[in-house]
Protein backbone atom coordinates (compact mmCIF):
# COMPACT_ATOMS: atom_id res chain seq x y z
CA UNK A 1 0.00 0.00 0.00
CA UNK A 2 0.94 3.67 -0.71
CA UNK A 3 0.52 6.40 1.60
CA UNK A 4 -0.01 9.64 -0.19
CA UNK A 5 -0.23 13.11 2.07
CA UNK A 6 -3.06 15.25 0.86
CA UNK A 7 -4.16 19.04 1.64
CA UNK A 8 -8.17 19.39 2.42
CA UNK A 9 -10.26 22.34 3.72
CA UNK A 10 -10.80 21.92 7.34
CA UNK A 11 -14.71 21.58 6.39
CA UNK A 12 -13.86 18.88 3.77
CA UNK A 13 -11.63 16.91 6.84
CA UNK A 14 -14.72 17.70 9.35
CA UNK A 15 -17.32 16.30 6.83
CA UNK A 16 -15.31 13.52 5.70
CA UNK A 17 -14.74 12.25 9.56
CA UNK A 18 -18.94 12.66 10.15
CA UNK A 19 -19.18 10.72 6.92
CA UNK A 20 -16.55 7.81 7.93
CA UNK A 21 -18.19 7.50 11.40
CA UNK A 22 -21.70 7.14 10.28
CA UNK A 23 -20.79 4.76 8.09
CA UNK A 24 -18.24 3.13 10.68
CA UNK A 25 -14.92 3.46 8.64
CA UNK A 26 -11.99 4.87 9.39
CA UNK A 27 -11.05 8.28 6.83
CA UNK A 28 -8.47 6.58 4.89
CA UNK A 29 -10.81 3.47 4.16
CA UNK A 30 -13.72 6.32 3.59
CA UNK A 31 -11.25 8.73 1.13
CA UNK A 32 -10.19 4.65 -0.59
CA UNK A 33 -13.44 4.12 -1.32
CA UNK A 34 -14.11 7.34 -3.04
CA UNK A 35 -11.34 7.73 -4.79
CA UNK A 36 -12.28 4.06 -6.49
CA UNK A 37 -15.44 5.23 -7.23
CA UNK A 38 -13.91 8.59 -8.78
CA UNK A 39 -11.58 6.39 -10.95
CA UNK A 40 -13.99 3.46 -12.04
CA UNK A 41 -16.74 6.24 -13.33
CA UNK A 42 -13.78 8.00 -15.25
CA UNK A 43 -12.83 4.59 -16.48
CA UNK A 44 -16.57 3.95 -17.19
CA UNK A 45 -16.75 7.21 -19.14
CA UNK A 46 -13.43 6.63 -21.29
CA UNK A 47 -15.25 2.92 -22.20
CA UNK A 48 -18.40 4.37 -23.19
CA UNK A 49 -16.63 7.35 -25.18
CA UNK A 50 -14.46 4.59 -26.86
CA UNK A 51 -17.56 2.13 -27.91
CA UNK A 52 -19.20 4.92 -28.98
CA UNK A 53 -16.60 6.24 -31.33
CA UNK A 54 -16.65 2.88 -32.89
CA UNK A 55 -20.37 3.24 -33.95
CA UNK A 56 -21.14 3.92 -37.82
CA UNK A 57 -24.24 6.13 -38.39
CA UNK A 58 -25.30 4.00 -41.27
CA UNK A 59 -25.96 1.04 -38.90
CA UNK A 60 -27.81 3.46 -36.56
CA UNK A 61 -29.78 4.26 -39.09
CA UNK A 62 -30.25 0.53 -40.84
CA UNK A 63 -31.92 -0.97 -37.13
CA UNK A 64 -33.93 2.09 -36.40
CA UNK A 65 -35.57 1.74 -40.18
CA UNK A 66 -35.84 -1.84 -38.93
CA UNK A 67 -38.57 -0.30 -36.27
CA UNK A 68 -42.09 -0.88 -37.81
CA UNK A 69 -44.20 2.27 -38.41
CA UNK A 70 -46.76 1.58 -35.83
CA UNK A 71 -48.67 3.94 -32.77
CA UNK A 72 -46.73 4.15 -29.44
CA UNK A 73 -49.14 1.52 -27.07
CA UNK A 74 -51.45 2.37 -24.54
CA UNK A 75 -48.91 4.89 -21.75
CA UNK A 76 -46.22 5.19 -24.13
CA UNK A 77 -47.63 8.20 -26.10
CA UNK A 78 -45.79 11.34 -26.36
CA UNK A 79 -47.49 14.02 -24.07
């Protein structure tokens, strides 16, 4: 394990120690778990962005013509 020195706001420390206690964690488990959550939606995001940069709009457009013509059913309709 690394340990890594960080400056916060004395609010942000105060908060953070509230948070950790309620939950019954100690702050560096409480600031882990955050900062994993921080990376793995970045990750998420950099995934998504990647998929979707391998999408073609002519297959976009081939499936949705694929979609029969028909009214939205009973709660669906547009309002």
């Amino acid at each position: 394990m690394t340990a890594l020195t960080i400056r916060l706001p004395n609010s942000v420390h105060q908060k953070i120690k509230e948070l950790a206690a309620r939950d019954d964690v100690s702050v560096n488990q409480f600031i882990a778990s955050a900062a994993s959550e921080k990376m793995a939606s970045v990750l998420t995001l950099d995934f998504l962005k990647a998929e979707a940069a391998k999408g073609k709009r002519s297959d976009f457009e081939h499936y949705l013509n694929l979609v029969p013509n028909a009214p939205a059913q009973a709660g669906d309709e547009r309002v």
